[in-house]
C-alpha atoms as a PDB file:
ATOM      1  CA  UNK A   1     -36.638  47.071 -13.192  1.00  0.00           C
ATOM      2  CA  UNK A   2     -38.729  49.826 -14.373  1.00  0.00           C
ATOM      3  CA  UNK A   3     -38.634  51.555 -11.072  1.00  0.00           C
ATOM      4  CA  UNK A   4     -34.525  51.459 -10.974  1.00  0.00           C
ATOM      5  CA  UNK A   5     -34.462  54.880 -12.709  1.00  0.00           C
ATOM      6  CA  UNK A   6     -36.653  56.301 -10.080  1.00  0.00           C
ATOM      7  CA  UNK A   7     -35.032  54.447  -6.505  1.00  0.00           C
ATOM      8  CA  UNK A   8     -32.150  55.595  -8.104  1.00  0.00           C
ATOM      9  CA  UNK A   9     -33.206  59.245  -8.361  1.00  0.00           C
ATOM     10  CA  UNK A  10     -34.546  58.799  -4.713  1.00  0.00           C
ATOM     11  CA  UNK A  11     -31.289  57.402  -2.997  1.00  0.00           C
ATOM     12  CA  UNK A  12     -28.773  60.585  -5.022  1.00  0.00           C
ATOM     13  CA  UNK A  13     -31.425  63.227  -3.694  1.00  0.00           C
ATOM     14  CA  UNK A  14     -31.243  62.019  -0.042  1.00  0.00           C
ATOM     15  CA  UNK A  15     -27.775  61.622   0.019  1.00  0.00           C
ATOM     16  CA  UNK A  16     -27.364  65.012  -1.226  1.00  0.00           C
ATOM     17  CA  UNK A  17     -29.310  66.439   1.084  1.00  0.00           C
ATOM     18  CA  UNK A  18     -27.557  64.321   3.927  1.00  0.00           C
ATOM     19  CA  UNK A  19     -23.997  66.051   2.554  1.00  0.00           C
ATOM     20  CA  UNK A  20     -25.462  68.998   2.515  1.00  0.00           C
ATOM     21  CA  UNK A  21     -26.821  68.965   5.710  1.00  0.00           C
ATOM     22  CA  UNK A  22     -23.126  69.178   7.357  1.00  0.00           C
ATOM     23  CA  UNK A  23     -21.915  71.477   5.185  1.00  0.00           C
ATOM     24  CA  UNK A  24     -22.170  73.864   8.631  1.00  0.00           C
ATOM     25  CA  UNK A  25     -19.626  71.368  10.826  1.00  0.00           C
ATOM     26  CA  UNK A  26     -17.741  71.697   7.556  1.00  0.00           C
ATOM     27  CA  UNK A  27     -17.458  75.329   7.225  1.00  0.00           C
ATOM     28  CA  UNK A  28     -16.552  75.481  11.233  1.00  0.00           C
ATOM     29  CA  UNK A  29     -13.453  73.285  10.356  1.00  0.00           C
ATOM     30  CA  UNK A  30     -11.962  75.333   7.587  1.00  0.00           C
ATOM     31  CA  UNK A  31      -9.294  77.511   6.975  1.00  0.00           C
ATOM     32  CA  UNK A  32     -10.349  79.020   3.958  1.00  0.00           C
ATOM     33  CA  UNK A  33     -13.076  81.490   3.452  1.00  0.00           C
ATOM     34  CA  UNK A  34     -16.646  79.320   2.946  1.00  0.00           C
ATOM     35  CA  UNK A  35     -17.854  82.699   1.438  1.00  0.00           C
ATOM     36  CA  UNK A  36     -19.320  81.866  -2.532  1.00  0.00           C
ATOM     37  CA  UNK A  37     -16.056  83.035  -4.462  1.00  0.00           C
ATOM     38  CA  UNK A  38     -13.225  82.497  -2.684  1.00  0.00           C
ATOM     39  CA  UNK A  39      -9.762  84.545  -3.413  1.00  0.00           C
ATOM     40  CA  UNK A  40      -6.735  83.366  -5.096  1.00  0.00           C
ATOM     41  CA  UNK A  41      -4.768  84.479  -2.339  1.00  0.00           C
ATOM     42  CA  UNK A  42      -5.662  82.071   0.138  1.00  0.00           C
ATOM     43  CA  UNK A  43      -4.198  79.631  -2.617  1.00  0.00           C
ATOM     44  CA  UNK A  44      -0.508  78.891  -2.724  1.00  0.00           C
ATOM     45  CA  UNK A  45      -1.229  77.062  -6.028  1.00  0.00           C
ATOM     46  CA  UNK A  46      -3.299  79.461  -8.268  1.00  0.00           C
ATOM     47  CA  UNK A  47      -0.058  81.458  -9.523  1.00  0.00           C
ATOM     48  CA  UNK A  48       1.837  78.547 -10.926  1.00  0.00           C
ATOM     49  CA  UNK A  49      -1.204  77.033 -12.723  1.00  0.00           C
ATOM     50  CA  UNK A  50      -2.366  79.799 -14.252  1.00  0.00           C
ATOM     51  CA  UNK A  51       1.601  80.203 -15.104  1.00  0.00           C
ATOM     52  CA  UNK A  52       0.784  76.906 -17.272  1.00  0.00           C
ATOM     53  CA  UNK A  53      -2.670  78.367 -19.246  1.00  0.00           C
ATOM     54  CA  UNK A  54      -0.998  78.449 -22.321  1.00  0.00           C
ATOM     55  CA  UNK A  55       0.377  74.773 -22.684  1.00  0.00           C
ATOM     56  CA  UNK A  56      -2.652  73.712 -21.297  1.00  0.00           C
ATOM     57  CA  UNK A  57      -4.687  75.811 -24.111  1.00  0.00           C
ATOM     58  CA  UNK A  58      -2.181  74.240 -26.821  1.00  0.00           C
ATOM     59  CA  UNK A  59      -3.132  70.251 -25.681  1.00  0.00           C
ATOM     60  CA  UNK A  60      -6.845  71.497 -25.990  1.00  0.00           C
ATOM     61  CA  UNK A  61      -7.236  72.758 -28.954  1.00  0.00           C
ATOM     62  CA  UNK A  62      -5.784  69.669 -30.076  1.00  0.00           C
ATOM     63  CA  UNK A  63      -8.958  67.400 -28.283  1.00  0.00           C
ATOM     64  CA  UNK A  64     -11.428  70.372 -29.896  1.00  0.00           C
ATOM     65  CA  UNK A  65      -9.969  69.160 -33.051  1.00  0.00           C
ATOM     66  CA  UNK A  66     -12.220  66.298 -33.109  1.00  0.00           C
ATOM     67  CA  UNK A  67     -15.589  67.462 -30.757  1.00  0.00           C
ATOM     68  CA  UNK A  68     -17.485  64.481 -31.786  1.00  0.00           C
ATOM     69  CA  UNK A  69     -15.358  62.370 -29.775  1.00  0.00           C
ATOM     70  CA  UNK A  70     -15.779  64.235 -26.751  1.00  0.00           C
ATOM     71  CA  UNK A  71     -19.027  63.482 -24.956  1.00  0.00           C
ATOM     72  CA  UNK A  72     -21.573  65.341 -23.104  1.00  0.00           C
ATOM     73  CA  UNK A  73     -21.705  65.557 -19.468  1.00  0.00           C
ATOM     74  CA  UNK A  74     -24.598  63.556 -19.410  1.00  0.00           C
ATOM     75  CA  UNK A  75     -23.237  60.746 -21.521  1.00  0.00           C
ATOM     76  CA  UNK A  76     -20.733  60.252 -18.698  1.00  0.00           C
ATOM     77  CA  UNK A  77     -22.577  60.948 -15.332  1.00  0.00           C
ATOM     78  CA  UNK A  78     -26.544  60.423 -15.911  1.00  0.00           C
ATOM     79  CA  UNK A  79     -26.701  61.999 -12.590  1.00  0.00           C
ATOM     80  CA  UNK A  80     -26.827  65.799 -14.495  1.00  0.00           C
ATOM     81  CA  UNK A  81     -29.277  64.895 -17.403  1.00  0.00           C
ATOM     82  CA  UNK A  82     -30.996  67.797 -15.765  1.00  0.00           C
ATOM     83  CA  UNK A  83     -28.587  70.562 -16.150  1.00  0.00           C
ATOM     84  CA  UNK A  84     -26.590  68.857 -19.373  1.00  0.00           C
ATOM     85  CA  UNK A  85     -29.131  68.408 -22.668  1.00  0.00           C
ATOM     86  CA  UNK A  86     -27.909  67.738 -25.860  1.00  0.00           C
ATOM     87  CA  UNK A  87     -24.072  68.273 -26.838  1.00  0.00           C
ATOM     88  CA  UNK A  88     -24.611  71.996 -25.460  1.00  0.00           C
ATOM     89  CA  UNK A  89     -22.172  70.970 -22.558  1.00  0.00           C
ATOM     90  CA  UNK A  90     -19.237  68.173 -23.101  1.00  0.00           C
ATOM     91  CA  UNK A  91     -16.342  67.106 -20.882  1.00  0.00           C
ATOM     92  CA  UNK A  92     -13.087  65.553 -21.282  1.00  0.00           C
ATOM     93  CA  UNK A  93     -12.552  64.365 -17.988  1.00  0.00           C
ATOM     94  CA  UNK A  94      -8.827  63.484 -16.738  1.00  0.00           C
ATOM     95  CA  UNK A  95      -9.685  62.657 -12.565  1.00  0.00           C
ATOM     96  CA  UNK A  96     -12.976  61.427 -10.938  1.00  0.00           C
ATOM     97  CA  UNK A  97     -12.697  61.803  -7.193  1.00  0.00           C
ATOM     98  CA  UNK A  98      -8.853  60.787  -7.230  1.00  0.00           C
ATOM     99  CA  UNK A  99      -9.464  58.698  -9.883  1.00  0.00           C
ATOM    100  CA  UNK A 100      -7.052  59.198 -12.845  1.00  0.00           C
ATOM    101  CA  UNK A 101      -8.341  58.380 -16.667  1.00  0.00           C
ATOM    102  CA  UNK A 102      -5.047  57.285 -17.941  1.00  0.00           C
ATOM    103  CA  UNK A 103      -6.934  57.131 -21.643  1.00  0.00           C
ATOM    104  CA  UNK A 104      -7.365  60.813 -21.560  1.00  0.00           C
ATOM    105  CA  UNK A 105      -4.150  61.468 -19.339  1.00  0.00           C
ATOM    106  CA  UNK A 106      -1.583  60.184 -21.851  1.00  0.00           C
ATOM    107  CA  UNK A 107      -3.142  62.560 -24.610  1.00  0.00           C
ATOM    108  CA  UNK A 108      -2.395  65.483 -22.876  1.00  0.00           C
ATOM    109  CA  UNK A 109       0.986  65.083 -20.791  1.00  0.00           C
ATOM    110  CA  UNK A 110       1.207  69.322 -20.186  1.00  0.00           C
ATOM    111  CA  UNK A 111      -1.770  69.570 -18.065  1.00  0.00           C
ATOM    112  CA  UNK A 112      -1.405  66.426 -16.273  1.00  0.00           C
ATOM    113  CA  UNK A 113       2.186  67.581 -15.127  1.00  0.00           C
ATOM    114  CA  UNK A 114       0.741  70.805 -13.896  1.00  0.00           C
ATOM    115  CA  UNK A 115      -2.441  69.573 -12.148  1.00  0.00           C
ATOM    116  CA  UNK A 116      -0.587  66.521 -10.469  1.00  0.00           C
ATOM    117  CA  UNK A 117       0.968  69.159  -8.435  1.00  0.00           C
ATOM    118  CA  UNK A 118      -1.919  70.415  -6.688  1.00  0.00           C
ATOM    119  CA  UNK A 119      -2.697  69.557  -3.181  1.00  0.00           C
ATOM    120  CA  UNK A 120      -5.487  67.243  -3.066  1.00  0.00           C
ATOM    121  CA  UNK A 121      -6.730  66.814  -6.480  1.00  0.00           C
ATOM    122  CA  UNK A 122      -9.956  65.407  -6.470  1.00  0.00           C
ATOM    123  CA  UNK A 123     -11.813  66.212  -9.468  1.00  0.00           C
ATOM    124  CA  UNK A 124     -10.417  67.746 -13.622  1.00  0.00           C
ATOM    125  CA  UNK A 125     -11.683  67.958 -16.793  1.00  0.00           C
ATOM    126  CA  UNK A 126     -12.083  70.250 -19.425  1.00  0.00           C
ATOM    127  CA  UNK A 127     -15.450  71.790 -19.484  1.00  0.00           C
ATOM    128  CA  UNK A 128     -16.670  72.972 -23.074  1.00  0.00           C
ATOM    129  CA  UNK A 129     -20.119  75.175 -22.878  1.00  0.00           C
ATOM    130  CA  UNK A 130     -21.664  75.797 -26.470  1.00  0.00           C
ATOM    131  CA  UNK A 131     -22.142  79.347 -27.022  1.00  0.00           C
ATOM    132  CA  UNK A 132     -25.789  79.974 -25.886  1.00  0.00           C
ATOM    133  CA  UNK A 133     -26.188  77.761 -23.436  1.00  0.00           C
ATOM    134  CA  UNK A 134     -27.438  78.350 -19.621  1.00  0.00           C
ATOM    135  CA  UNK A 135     -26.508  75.781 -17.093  1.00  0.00           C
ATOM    136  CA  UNK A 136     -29.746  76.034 -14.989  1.00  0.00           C
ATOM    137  CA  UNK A 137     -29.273  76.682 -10.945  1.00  0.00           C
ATOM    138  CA  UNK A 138     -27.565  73.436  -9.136  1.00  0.00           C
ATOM    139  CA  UNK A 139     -25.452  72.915  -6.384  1.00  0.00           C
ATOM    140  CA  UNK A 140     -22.634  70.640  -5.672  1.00  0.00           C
ATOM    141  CA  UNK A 141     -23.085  67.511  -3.009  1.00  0.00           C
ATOM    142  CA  UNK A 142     -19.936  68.650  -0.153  1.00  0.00           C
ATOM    143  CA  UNK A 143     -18.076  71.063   1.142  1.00  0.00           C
ATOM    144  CA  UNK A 144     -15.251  68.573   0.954  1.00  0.00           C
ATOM    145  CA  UNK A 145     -13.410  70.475  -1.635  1.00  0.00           C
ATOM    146  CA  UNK A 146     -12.929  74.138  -3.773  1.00  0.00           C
ATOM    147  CA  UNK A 147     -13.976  74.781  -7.000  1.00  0.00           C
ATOM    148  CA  UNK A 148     -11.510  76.350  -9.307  1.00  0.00           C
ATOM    149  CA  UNK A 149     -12.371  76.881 -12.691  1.00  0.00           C
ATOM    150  CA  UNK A 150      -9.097  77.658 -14.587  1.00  0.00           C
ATOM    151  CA  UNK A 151      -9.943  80.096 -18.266  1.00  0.00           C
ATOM    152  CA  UNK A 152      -9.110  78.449 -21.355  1.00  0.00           C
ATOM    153  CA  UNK A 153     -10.823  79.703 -24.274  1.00  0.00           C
ATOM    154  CA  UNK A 154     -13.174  83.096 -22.929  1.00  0.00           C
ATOM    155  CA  UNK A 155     -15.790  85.237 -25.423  1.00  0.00           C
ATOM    156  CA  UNK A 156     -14.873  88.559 -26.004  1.00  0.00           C
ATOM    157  CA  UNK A 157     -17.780  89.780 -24.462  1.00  0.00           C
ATOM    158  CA  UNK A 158     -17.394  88.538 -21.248  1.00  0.00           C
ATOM    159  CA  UNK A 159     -19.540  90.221 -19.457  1.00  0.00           C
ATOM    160  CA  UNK A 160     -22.371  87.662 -21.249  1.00  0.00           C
ATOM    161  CA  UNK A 161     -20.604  84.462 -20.532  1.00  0.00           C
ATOM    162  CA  UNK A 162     -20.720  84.324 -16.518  1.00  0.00           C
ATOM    163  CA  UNK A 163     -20.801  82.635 -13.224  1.00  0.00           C
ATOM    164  CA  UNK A 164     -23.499  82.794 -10.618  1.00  0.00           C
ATOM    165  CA  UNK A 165     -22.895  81.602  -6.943  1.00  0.00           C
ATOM    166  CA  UNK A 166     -25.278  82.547  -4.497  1.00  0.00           C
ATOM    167  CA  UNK A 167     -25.704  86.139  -5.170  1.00  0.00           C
ATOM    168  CA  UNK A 168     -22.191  87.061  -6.497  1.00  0.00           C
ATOM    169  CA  UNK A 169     -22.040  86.747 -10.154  1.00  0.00           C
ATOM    170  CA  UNK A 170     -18.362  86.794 -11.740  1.00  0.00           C
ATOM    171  CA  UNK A 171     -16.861  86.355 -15.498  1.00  0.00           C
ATOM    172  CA  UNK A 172     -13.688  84.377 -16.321  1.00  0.00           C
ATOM    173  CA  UNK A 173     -11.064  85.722 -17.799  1.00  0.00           C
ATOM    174  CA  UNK A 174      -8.305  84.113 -19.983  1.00  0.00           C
ATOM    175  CA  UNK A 175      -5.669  82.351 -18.014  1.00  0.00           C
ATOM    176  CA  UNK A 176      -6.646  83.181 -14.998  1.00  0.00           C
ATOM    177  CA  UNK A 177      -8.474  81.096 -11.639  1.00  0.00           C
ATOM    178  CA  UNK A 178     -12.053  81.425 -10.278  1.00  0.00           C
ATOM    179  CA  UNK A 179     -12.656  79.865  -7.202  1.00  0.00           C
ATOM    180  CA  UNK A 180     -15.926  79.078  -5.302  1.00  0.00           C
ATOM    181  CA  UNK A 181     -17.767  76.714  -2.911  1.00  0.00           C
ATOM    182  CA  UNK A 182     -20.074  74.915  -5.023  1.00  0.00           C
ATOM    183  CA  UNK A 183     -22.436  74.308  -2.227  1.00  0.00           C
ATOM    184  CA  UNK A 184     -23.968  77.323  -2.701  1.00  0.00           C
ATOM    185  CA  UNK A 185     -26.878  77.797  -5.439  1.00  0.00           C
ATOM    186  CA  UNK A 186     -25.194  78.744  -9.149  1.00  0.00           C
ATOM    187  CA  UNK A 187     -25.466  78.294 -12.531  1.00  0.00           C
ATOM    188  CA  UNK A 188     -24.255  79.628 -16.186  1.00  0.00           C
ATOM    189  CA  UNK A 189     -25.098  82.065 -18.641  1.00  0.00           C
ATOM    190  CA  UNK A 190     -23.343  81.682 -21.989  1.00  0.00           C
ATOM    191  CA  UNK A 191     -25.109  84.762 -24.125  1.00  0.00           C
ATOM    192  CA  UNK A 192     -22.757  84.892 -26.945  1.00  0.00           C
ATOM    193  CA  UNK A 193     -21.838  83.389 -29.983  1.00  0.00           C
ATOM    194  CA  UNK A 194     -18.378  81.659 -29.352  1.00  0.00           C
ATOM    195  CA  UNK A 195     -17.672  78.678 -26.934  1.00  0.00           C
ATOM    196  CA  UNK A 196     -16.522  78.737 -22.974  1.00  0.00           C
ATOM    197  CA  UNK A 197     -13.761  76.254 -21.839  1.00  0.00           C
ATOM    198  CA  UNK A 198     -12.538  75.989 -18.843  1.00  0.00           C
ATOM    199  CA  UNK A 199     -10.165  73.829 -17.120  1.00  0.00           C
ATOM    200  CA  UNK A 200     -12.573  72.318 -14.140  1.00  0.00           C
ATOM    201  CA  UNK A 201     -10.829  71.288 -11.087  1.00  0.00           C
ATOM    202  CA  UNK A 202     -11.790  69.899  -7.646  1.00  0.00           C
ATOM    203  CA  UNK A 203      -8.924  70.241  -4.879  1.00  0.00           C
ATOM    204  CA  UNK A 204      -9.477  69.163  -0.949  1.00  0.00           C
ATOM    205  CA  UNK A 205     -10.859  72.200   1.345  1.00  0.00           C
ATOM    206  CA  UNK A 206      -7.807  73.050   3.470  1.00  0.00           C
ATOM    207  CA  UNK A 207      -9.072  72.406   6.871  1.00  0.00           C
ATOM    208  CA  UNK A 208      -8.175  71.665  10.411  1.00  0.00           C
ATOM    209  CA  UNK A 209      -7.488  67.918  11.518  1.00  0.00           C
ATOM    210  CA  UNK A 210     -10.665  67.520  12.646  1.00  0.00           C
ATOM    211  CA  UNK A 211     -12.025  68.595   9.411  1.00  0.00           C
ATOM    212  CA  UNK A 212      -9.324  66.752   7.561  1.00  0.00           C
ATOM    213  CA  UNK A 213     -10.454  63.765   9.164  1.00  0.00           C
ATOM    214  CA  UNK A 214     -14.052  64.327   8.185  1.00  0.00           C
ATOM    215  CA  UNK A 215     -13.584  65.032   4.624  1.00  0.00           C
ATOM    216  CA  UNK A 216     -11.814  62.312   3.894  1.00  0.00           C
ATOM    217  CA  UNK A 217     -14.449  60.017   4.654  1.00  0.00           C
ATOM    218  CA  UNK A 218     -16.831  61.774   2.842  1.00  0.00           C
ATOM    219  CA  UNK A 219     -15.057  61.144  -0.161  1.00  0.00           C
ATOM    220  CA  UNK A 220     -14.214  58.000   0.019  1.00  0.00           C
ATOM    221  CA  UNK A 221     -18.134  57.399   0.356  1.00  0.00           C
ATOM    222  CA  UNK A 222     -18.420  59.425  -2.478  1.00  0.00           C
ATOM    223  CA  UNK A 223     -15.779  57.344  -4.640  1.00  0.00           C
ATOM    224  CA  UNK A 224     -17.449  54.356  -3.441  1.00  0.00           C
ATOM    225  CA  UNK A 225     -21.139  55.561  -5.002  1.00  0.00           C
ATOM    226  CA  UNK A 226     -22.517  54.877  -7.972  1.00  0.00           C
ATOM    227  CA  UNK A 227     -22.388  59.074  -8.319  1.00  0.00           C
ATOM    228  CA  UNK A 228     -18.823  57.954  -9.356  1.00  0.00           C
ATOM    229  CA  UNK A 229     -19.020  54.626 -10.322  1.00  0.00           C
ATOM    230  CA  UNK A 230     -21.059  55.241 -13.000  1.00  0.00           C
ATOM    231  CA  UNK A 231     -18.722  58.017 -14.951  1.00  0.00           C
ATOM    232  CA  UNK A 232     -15.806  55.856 -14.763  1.00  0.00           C
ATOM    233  CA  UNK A 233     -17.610  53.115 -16.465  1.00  0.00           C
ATOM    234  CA  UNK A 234     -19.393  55.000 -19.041  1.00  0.00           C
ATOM    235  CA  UNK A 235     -15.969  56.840 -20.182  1.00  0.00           C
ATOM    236  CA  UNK A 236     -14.525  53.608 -20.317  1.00  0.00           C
ATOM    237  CA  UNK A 237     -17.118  52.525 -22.581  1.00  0.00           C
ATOM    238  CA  UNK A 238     -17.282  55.590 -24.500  1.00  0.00           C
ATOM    239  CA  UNK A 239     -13.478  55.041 -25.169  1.00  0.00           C
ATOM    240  CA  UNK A 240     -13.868  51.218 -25.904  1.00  0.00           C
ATOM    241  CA  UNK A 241     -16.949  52.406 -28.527  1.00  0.00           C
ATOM    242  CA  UNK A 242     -14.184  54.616 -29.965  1.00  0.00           C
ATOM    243  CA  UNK A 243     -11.655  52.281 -30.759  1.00  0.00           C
ATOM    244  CA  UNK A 244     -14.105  49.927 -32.302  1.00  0.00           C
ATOM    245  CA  UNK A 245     -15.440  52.848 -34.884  1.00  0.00           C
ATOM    246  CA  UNK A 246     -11.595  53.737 -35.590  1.00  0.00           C
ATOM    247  CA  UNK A 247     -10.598  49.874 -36.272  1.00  0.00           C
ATOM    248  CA  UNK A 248     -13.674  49.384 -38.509  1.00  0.00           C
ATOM    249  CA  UNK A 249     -12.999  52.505 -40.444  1.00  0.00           C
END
């Protein structure tokens, strides 16, 4: 059993490499930009969501009421206990690939409304970076889908709380979209004092039917992994550990 851990380890790094690897048939079979940041215009979406920032910003500051119930990202998906350490990084995650977290859902009916309308939501959560913290340089399995990162709560210096995708480095704003192709190389700098939120989202690459076609297998491999698997069941636990504390209290 000892050896688990490190098979384990083994099988995600192949795998990622394998996804990685067609990232080029991918990119031949889109029809959005596979540049790192990609612009909003190519997004029919972006304006109405970032039309909702400020309901959305009113149903999390209600969750940051109580952070000790939110847990890190490594709590949830032991698959980034590299890039996650300590509670400098928590998420409070509403889809997994497709999959919805009806726990987390029902508290905040706003953003669930306006995210439900986006074309092939794969992946949301809100993602809360401690002031300080750098999210060390990663990249993301496919090119099946866009990154959007929507601002929530933003320093006031931010040009020290920023995004770095290949060799384009950009800073959110409040209430507005960044979008990128997490493929590429990036990480996070947060060099003030004050906390980062963002609204994290996952939507389908708009491709051809070809690509399409393609994509849609690769997730449902991906959904069917223990790269998802294992989030699902370790929120679900986290909830269920939860519930116990508040009935014993």
């Amino acid at each position: 059993m000892k050896f688990a851990p490190r098979f384990r380890s083994f099988f995600m790094s192949g795998a990622k490499i394998l996804l990685r690897g067609i990232g080029n048939f991918q990119a031949r079979h889109s029809l959005v930009d596979t540049t790192p940041f990609l612009e909003s215009s190519q997004f029919t979406w972006v304006a109405e969501l970032e039309n909702h920032w400020e309901s959305i910003q009113v149903e999390l500051n209600k969750i940051l009421e109580k952070p000790e119930e939110i847990p890190a990202f490594h709590q949830l998906s032991p698959d980034q206990k590299r890039i996650s350490k300590g509670d400098n990084w928590k998420t409070f995650p509403f889809y997994v690939f497709g999959i919805r977290l009806e726990e987390n859902a029902a508290l905040c009916p706003k953003t669930i409304q306006a995210i439900e309308k986006l074309p092939g939501l794969q992946n949301a959560w809100f993602s809360i970076l401690a002031p300080g913290y750098h999210i060390p340089p990663h990249r993301g399995p496919t090119r099946a889908v866009i990154r959007c990162h929507l601002g929530l709560i933003v320093p006031k210096e931010e040009n020290l709380c920023w995004l770095r995708v290949g060799d384009r480095i950009r800073s959110w704003k409040t209430g507005k979209c960044i979008l990128f192709d997490d493929t590429y190389e990036h990480e996070v700098h947060n060099q003030t004092h004050e906390r980062r939120v963002v609204l994290f989202l996952d939507v389908d690459r708009p491709s051809d039917w070809i690509g399409q076609l393609f994509n849609r297998l690769i997730i449902l491999l991906v959904r069917s992994s223990s790269y998802v698997r294992d989030p699902i069941k370790n929120f679900r636990d986290w909830n269920q550990r939860l519930k116990s504390t508040k009935s014993s209290n």
